[in-house]
Structures are given as structure tokens and as C-alpha cells.
Protein backbone atom coordinates (compact mmCIF):
# COMPACT_ATOMS: atom_id res chain seq x y z
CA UNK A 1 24.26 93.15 -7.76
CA UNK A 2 24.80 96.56 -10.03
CA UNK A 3 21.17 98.50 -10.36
CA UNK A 4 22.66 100.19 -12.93
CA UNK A 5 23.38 98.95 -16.47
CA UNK A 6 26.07 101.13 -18.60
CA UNK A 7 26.51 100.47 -22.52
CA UNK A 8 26.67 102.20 -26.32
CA UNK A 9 26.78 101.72 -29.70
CA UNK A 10 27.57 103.87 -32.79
CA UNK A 11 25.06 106.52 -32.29
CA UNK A 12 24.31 106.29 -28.11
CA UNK A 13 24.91 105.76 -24.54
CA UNK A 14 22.29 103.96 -22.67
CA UNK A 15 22.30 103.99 -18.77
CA UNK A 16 19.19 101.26 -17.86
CA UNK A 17 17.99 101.26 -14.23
CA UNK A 18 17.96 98.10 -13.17
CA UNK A 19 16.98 97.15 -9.77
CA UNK A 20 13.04 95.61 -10.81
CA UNK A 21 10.03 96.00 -10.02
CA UNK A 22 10.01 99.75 -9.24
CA UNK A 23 13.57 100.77 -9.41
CA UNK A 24 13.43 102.74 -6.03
CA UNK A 25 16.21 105.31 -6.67
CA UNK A 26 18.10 104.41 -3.05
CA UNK A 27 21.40 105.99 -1.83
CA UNK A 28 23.30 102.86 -4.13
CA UNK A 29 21.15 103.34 -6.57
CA UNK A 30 22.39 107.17 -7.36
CA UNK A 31 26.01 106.38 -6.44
CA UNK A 32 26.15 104.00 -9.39
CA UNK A 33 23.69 106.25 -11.80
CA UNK A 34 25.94 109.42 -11.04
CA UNK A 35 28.58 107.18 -12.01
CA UNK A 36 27.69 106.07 -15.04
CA UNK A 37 27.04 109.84 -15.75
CA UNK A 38 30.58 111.03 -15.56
CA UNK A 39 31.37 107.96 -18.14
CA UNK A 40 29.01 109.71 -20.92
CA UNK A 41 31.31 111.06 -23.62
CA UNK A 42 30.38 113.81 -26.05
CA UNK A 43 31.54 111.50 -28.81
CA UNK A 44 27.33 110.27 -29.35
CA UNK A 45 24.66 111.70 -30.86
CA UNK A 46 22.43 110.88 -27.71
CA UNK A 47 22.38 109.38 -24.32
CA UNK A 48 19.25 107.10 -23.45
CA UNK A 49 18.18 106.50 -20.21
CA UNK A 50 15.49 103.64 -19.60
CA UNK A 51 14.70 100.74 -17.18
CA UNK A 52 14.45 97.23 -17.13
CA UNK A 53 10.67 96.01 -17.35
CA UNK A 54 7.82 97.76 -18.00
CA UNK A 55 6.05 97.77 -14.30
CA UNK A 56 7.85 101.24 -14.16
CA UNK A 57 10.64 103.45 -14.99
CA UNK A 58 10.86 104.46 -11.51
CA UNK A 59 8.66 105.20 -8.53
CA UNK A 60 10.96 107.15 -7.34
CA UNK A 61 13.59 107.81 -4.62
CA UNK A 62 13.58 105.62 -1.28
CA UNK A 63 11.36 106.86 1.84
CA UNK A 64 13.62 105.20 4.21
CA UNK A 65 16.61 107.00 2.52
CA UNK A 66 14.62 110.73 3.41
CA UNK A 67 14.52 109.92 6.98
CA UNK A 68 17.38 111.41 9.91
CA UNK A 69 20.82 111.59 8.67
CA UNK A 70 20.43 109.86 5.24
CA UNK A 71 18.26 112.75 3.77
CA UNK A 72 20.92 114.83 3.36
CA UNK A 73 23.34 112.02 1.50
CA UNK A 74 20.39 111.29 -0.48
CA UNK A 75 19.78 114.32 -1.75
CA UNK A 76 23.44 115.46 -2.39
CA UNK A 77 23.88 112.14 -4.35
CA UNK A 78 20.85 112.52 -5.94
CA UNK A 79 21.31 116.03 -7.24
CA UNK A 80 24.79 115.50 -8.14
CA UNK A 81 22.89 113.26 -11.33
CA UNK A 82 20.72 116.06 -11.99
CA UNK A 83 24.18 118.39 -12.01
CA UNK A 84 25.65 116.12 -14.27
CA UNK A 85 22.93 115.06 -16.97
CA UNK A 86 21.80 119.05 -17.28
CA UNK A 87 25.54 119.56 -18.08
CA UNK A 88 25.84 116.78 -20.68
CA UNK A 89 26.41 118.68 -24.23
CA UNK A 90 25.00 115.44 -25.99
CA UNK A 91 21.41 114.90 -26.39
CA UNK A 92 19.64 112.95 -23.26
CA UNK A 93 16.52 110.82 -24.33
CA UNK A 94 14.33 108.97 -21.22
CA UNK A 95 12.58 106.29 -22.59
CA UNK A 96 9.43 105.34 -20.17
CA UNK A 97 7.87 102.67 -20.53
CA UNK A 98 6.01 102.62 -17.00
CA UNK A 99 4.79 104.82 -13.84
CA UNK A 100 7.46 107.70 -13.62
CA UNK A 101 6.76 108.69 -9.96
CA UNK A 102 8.67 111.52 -7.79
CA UNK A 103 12.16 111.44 -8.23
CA UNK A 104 11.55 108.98 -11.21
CA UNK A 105 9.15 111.75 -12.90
CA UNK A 106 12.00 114.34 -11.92
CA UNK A 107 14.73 111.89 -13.44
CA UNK A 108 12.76 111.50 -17.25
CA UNK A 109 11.53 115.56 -16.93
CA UNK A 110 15.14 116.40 -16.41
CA UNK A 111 16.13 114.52 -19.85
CA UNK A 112 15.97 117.12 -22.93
CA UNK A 113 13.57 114.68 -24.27
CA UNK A 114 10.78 111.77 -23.25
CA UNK A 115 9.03 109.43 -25.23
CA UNK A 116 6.64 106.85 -23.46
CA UNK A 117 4.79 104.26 -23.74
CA UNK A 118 0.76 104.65 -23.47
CA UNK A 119 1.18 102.84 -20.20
CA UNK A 120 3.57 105.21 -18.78
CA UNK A 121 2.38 108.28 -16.31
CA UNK A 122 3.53 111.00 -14.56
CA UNK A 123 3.05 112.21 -10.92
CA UNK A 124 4.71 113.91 -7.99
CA UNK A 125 3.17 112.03 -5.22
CA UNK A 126 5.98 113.52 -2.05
CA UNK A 127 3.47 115.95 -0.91
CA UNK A 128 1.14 112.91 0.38
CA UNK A 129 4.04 112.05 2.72
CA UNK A 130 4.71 115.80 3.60
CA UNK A 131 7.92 116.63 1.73
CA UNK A 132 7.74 118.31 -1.91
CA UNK A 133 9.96 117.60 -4.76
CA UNK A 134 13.06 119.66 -5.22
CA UNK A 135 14.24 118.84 -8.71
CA UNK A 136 10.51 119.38 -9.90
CA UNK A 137 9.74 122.47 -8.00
CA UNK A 138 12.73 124.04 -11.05
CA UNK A 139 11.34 121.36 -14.19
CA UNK A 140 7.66 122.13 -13.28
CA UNK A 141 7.86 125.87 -14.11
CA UNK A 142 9.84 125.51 -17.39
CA UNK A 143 8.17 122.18 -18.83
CA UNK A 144 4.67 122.83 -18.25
CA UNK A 145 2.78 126.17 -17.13
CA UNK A 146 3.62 127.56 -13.61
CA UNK A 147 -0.68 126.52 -12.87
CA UNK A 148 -0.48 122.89 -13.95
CA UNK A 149 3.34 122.46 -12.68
CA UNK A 150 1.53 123.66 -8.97
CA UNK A 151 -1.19 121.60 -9.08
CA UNK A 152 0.86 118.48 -9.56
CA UNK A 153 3.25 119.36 -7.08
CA UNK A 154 0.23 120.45 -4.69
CA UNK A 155 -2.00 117.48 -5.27
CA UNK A 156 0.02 114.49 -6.47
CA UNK A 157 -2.12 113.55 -8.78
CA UNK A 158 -1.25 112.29 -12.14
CA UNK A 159 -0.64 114.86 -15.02
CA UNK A 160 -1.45 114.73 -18.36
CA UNK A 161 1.42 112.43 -19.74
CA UNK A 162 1.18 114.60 -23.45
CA UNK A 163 2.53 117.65 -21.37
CA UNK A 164 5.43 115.28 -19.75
CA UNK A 165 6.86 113.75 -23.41
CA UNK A 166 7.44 114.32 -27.34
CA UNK A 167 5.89 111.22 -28.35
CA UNK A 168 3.05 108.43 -26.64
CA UNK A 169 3.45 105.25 -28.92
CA UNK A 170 1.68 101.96 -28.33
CA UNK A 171 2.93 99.78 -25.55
CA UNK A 172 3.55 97.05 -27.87
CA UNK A 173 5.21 99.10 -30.35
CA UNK A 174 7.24 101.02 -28.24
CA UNK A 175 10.74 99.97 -28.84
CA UNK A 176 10.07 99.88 -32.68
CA UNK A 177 8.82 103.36 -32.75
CA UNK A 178 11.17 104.87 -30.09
CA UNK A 179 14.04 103.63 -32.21
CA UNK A 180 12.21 105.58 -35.62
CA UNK A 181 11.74 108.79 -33.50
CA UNK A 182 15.71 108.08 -32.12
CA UNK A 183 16.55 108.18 -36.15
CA UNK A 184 15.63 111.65 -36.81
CA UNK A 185 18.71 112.81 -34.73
CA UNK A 186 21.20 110.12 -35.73
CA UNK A 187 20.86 111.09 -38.77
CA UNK A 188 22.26 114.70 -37.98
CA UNK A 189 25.86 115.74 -37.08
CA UNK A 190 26.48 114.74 -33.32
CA UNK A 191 28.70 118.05 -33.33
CA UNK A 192 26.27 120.11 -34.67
CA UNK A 193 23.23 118.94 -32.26
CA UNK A 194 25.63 119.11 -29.34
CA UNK A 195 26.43 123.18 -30.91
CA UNK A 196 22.52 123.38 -31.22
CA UNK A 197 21.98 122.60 -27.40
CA UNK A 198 24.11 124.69 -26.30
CA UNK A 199 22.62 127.12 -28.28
CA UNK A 200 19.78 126.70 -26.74
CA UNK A 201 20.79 126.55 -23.29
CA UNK A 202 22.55 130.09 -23.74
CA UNK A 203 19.01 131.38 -24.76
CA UNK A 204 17.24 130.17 -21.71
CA UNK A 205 20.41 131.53 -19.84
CA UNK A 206 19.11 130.71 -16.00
CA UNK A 207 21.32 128.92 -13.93
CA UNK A 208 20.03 125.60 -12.62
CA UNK A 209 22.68 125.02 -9.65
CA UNK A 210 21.96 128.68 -8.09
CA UNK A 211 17.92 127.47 -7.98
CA UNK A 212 18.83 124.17 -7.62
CA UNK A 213 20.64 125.10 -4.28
CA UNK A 214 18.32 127.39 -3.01
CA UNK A 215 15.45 124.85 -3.11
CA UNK A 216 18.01 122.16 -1.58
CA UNK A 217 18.27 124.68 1.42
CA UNK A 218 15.04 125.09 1.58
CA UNK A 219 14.45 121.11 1.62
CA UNK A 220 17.02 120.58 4.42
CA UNK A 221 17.40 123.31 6.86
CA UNK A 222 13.40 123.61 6.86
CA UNK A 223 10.77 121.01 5.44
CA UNK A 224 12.69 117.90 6.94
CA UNK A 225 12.79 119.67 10.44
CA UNK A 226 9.12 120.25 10.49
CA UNK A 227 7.16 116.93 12.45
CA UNK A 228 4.57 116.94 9.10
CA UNK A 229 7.69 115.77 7.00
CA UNK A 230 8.76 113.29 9.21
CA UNK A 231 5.08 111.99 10.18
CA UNK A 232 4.42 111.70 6.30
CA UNK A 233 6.98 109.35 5.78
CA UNK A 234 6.92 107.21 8.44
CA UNK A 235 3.27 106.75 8.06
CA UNK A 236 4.25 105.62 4.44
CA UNK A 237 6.76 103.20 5.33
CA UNK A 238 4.17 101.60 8.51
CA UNK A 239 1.32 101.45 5.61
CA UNK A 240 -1.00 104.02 7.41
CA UNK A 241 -2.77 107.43 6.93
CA UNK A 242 -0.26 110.43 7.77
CA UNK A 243 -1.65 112.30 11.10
CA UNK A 244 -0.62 115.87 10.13
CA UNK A 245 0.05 118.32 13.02
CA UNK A 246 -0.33 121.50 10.57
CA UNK A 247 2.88 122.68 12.19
């Protein structure tokens, strides 16, 4: 069955994870998400990008998927989304109505905008099974302040969800109100908001693949060969406390 659900009307594209409860972000998973990526058009005011279900928008990417020669599939697959929906000239939109965990936290931060539900959080758990967050360790710096961006990455405990979005609405209200907020750009030119971007971008001018890669290098070639990064994750996938080596 697809875990990814492609579709559009007059003003956007929507891309819905689909694989409930948690929509684990798994090596299929991305394939099909990095997919429906390259089928985004710039002929839209926005692309959305929600789940199915409110018991999360994602916890994130699969453990078993960071573990001997899957890691590095994972993450190529994985960032190759990332690539794609910082590239997008249209505007990108993650509606969360649940837990945004890891790579699911990494997924909304990495959208230009977030609204959420009063239900919804945001954490970056991976450094309770001994890996960090790539995607984040670029986001966190940029989206919040360098202090609070640490801590969550160092801790991974919950943030404050009003630093992580635009808008917190009422769970029950949520799809109403998300579509009121979505109104104030359709009702602009989808040229000119794609020209404002841009704009934008071109101000912040810092290239995202060059840090990108460096911290994928880093991820690879040294945390994953370390026996904490490995311990950490098995101990999460046999339900037991990590036995760090501090080595």
C-alpha cells in the first residue's frame, strides 16, 4: 500500500503521509515522499504537507533503517526530500496536527511555514538513542536561537511549540482555521509570492547543500561508527535503557 498520498486543487499541492499511527518515515516511506516532491509544479500558490490522523504527523524516521548498511540509504533518501522541498520556488505549508518527533520535527521545520494544532509538539529525541539530528543541527540555528536550538538537540526534550509554528489553533478547529490562515496567500499572485521567496532566499544567501553535506559526513564517517550510536539504537528497538560506553 502507498504511504504517501499526492493531490491539488486550484490554489495547492498536498503531499499527506499516510502510513498511520506514527508515520515512521522508513526507507519506502522517503522513496515515495521524494517522489511526490519532484511532481510539485510552480504553477500553485502553496504546497501542503500533512498526515493522515491526528495521533501524529510523524515520529520520525525508522531506528531499524539507521542501523549497518541501511543508514547510509536512509539518509541519502531522506535528504534528497530536504534537497528538493528547500528548492521548491512555491510556498511549502506543514500542517501538524500531532507529535512532530525527529525527522518528523525536521520534515515540518524544513517547510517555510507550520501551523499546528494545540495537540501538536515538537522534539528531537535521537540523542536518547546516541545519534543527533542532521537536518536539525542546520533548521535549529536559523528557526530558533543557537541556545534553545542546542538544548533541544542536547536534551530531547520538547520545545516550546510557539517557537516551531506561525499559528496554534484549537484541535477541533484546526482544519477550519488552517484553511482561513491558507487564504491570506491565495489571495496573492502565485508569481509574485514565488518572486518574494526567492527574494528572500537571496537575502539569507547560505547554502544549505554545502552544510547539509558537511553534517551528513559528519553523521556517517563518524557518529554511526562510534559503539554509543549503535548501543542507542538497539537498546531502542529491544525496549531497554541504552548502556553508554562514553567512547
Amino acid at each position: 500500500m502507498p504511504k504517501i498520498r499526492f493531490s491539488s486543487d486550484a490554489n495547492a499541492y498536498r503531499i499527506t503521509l499516510d502510513d498511520p499511527p506514527l508515520h515512521i518515515l522508513d526507507v519506502a516511506m522517503l522513496a515515495e515522499l521524494r517522489d511526490a516532491l519532484a511532481r510539485v509544479a510552480n504553477d500553485r500558490h502553496a504546497l501542503i504537507i500533512d498526515a493522515t490522523g491526528d495521533k501524529a504527523f510523524s515520529a520520525g524516521a525508522s531506528v531499524p533503517d539507521h542501523l549497518g548498511d541501511r543508514v547510509a540509504t536512509m539518509l541519502a533518501n531522506f535528504h534528497d526530500c530536504f534537497r528538493t522541498l528547500t528548492r521548491l520556488d512555491l510556498v511549502t505549508v506543514a500542517f501538524v496536527r500531532g507529535p512532530a518527533l525527529g525527522g518528523g520535527c525536521e520534515l515540518a521545520s524544513a517547510c517555510d511555514f507550520a501551523l499546528a494544532s494545540d495537540r501538536a509538539r515538537f522534539a528531537l529525541p535521537e540523542i536518547t538513542l546516541g545519534v543527533f539530528p542532521p537536518v536539525a543541527a542546520y533548521q535549529m540555528s536559523r528557526q530558533v536561537t543557537p541556545r534553545i536550538g542546542l538544548e533541544a538537540m542536547l536534551t530531547g526534550e520538547p520545545m516550546d511549540a510557539r517557537l516551531m509554528t506561525n499559528a496554534i489553533f484549537p484541535h477541533d478547529e484546526f482544519d477550519a482555521r488552517a484553511e482561513e490562515w491558507m487564504q491570506r496567500l491565495y489571495r496573492q499572485s502565485a508569481s509574485s509570492l514565488r518572486f518574494a521567496k526567492k527574494a528572500f532566499r537571496i537575502a539569507q544567501a547560505e547554502d544549505f547543500d554545502e552544510r547539509l553535506a558537511r553534517v551528513e559526513r559528519l553523521y556517517l564517517e563518524e557518529l554511526m561508527k562510534t559503539d554509543d550510536a549503535t548501543e542507542g539504537l538497539v537498546a531502542f528497538m529491544e525496549k531497554r535503557k541504552a548502556a553508554w560506553r562514553r567512547r
